[in-house]
PDB file of N, CA and C in Angstrom:
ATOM      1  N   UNK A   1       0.843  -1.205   0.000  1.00  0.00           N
ATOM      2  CA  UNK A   1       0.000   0.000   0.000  1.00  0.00           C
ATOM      3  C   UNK A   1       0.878   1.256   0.000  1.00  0.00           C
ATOM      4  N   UNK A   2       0.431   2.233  -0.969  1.00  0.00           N
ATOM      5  CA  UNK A   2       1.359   3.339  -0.732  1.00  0.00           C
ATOM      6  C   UNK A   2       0.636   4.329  -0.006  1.00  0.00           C
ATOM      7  N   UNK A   3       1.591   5.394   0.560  1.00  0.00           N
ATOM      8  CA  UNK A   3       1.552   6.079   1.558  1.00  0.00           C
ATOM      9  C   UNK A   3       0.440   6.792   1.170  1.00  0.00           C
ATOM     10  N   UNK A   4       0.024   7.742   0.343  1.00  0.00           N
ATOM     11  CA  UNK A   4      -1.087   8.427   0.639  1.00  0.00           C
ATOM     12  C   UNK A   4      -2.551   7.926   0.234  1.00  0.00           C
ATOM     13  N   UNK A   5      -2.164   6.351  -0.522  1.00  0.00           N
ATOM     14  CA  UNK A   5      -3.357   5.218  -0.132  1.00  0.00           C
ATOM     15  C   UNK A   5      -3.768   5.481   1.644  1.00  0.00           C
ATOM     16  N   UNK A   6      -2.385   5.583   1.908  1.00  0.00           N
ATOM     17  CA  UNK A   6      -2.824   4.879   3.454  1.00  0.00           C
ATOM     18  C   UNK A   6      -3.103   6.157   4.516  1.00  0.00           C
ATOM     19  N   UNK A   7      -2.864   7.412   3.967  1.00  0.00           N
ATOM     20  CA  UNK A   7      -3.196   8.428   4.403  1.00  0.00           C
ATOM     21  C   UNK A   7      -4.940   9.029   4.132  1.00  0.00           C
ATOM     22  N   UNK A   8      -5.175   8.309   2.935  1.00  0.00           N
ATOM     23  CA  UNK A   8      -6.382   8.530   2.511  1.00  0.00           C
ATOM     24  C   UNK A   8      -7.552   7.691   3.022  1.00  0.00           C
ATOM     25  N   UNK A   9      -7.018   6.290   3.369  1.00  0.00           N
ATOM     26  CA  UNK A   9      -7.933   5.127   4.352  1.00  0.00           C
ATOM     27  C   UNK A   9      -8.153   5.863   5.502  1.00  0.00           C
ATOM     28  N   UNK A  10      -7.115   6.606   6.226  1.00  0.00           N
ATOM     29  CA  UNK A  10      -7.012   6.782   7.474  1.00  0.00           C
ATOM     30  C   UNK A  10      -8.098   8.107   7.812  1.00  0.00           C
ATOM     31  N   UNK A  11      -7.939   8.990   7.027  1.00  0.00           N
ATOM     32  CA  UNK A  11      -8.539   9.803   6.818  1.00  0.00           C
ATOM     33  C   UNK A  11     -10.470   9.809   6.565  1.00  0.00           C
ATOM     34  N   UNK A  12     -10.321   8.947   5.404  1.00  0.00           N
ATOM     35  CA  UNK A  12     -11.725   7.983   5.952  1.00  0.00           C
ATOM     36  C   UNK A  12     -12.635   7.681   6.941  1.00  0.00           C
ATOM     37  N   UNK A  13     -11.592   6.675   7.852  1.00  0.00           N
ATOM     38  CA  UNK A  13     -11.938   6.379   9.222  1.00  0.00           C
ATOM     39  C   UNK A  13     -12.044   7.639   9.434  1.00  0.00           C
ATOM     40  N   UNK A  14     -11.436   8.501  10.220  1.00  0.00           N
ATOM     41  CA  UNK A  14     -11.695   9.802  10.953  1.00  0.00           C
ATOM     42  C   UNK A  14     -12.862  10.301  10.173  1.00  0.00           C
ATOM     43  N   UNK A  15     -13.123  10.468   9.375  1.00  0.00           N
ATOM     44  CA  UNK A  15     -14.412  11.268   8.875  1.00  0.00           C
ATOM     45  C   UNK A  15     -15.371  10.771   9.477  1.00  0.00           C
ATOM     46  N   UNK A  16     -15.912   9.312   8.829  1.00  0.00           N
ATOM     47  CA  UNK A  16     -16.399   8.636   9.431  1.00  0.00           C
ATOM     48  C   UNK A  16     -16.685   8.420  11.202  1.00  0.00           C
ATOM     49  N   UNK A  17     -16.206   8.552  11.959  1.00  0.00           N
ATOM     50  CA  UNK A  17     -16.090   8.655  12.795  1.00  0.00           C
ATOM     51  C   UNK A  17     -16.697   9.861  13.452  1.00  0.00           C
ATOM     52  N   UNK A  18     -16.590  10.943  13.177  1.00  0.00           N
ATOM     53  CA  UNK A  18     -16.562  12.179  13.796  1.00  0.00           C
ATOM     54  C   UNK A  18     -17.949  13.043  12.317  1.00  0.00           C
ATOM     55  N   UNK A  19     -17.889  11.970  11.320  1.00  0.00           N
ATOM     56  CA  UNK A  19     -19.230  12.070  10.439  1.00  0.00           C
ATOM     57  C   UNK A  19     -19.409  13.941  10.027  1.00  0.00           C
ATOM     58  N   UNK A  20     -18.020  13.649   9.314  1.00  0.00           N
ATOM     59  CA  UNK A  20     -17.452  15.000   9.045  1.00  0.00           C
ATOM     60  C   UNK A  20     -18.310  15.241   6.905  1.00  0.00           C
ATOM     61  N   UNK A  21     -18.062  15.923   6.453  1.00  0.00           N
ATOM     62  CA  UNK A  21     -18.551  16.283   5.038  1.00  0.00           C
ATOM     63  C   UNK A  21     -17.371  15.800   4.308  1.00  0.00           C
ATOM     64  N   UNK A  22     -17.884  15.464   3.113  1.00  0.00           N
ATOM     65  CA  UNK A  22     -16.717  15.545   2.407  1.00  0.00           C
ATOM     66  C   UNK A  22     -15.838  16.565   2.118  1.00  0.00           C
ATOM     67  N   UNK A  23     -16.048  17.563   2.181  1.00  0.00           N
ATOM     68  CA  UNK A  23     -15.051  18.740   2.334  1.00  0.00           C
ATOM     69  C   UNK A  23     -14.034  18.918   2.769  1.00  0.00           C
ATOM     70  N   UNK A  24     -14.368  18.282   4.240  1.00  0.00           N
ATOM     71  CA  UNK A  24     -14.051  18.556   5.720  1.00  0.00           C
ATOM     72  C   UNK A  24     -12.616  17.455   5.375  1.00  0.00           C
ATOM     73  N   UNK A  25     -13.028  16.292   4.776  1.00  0.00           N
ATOM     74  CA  UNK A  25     -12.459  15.069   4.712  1.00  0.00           C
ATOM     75  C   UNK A  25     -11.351  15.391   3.370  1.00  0.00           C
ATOM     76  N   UNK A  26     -11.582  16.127   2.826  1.00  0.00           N
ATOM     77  CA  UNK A  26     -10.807  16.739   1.236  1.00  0.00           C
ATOM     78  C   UNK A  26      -9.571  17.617   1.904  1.00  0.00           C
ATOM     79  N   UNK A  27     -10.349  17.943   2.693  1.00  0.00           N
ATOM     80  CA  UNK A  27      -9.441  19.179   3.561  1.00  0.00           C
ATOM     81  C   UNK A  27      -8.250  18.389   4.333  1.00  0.00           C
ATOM     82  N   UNK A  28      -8.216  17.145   5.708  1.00  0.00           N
ATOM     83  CA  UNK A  28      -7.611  16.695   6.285  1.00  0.00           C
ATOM     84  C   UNK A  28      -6.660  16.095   5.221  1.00  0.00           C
ATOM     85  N   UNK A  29      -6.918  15.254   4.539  1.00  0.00           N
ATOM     86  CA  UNK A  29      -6.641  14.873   3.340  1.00  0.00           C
ATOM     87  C   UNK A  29      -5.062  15.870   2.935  1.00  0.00           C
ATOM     88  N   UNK A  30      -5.841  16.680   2.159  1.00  0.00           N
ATOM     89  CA  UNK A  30      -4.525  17.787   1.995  1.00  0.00           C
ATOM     90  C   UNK A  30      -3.226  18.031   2.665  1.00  0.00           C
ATOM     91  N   UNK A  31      -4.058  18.145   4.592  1.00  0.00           N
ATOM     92  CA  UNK A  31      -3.480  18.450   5.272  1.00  0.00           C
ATOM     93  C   UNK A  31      -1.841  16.979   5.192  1.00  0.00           C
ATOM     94  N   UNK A  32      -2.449  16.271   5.242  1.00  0.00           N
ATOM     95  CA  UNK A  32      -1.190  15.280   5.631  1.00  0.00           C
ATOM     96  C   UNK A  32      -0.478  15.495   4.578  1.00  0.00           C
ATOM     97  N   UNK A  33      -0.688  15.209   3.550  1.00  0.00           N
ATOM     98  CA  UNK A  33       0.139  15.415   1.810  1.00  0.00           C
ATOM     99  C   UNK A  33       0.561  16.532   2.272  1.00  0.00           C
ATOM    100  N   UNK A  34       0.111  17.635   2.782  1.00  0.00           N
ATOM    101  CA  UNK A  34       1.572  19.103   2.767  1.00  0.00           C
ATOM    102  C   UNK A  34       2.850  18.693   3.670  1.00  0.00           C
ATOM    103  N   UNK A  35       1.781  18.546   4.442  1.00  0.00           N
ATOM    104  CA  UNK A  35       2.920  18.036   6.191  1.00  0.00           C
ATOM    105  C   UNK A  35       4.029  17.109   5.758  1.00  0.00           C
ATOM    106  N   UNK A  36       3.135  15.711   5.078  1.00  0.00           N
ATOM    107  CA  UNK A  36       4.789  14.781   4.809  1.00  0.00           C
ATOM    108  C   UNK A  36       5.694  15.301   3.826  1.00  0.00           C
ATOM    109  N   UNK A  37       5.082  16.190   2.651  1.00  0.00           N
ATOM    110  CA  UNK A  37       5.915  16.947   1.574  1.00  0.00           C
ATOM    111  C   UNK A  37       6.413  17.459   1.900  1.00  0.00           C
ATOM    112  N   UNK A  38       6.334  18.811   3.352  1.00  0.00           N
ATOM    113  CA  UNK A  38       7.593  19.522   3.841  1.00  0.00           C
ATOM    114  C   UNK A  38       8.571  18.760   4.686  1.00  0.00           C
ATOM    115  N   UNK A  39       7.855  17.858   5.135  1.00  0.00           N
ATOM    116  CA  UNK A  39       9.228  16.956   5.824  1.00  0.00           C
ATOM    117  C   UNK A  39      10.312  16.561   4.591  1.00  0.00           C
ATOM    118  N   UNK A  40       9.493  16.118   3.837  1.00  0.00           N
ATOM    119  CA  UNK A  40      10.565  15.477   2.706  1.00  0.00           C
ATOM    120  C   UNK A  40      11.493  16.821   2.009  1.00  0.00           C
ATOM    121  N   UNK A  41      11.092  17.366   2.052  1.00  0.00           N
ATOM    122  CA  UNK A  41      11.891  18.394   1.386  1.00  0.00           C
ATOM    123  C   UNK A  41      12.601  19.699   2.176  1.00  0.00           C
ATOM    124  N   UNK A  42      12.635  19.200   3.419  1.00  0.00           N
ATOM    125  CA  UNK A  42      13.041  20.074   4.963  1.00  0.00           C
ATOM    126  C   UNK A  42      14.545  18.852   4.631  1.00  0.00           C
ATOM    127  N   UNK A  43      14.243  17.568   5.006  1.00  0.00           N
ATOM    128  CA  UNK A  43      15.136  16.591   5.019  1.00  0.00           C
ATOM    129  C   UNK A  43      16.289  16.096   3.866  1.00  0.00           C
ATOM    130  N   UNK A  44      15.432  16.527   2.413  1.00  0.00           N
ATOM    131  CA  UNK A  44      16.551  16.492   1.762  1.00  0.00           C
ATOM    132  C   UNK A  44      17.931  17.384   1.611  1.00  0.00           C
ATOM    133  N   UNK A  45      17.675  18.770   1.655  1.00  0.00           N
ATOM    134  CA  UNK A  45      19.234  19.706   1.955  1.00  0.00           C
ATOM    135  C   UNK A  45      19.664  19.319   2.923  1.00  0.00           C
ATOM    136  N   UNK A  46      19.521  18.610   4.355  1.00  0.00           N
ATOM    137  CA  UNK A  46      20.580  18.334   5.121  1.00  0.00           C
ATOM    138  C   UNK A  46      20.859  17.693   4.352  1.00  0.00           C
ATOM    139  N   UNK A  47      20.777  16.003   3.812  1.00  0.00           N
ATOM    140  CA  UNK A  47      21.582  15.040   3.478  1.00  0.00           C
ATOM    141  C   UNK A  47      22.271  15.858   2.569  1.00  0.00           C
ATOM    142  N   UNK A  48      22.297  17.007   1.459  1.00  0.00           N
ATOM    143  CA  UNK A  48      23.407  17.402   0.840  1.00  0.00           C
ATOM    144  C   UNK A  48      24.402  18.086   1.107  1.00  0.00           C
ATOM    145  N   UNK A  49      23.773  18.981   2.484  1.00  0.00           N
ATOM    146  CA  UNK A  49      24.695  19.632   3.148  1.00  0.00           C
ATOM    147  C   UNK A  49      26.223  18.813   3.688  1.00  0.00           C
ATOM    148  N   UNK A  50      25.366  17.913   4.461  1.00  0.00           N
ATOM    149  CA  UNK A  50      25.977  16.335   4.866  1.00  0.00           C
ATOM    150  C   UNK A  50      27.377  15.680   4.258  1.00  0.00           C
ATOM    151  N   UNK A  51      26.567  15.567   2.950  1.00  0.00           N
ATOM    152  CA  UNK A  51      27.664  15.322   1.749  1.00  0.00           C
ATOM    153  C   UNK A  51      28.726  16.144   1.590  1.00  0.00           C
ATOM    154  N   UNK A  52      28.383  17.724   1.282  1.00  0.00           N
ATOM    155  CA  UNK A  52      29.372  18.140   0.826  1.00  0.00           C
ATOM    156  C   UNK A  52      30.559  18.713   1.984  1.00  0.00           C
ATOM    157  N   UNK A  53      29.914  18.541   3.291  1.00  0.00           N
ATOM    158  CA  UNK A  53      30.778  18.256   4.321  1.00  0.00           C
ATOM    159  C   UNK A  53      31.856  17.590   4.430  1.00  0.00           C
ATOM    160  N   UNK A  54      32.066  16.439   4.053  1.00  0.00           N
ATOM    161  CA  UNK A  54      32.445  14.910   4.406  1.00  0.00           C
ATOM    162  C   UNK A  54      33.473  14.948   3.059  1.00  0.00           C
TER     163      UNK A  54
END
């Protein structure tokens, strides 16, 4: 399963749960896809920094 498969199941559940709109659920949705995208791209210049250290 890939990750924003599994961000999107999860997301699901919580709607479901709390019996949110689809909007609401479009919205959380988003939210994780930004969040893990700035990690990933917060994390890649160290490793080059890293590199050109060494």
């Amino acid at each position: 399963m890939r990750l924003d498969e599994n961000i999107y199941w999860r997301v699901r559940v919580l709607a479901r749960k709390h019996k949110r709109s689809l909007n609401n659920e479009i919205c959380f949705l988003l939210q994780e896809i930004l969040q893990s995208s700035e990690a990933i791209l917060i994390e890649q210049p160290q490793r080059k920094e890293k590199k050109s250290a060494e």
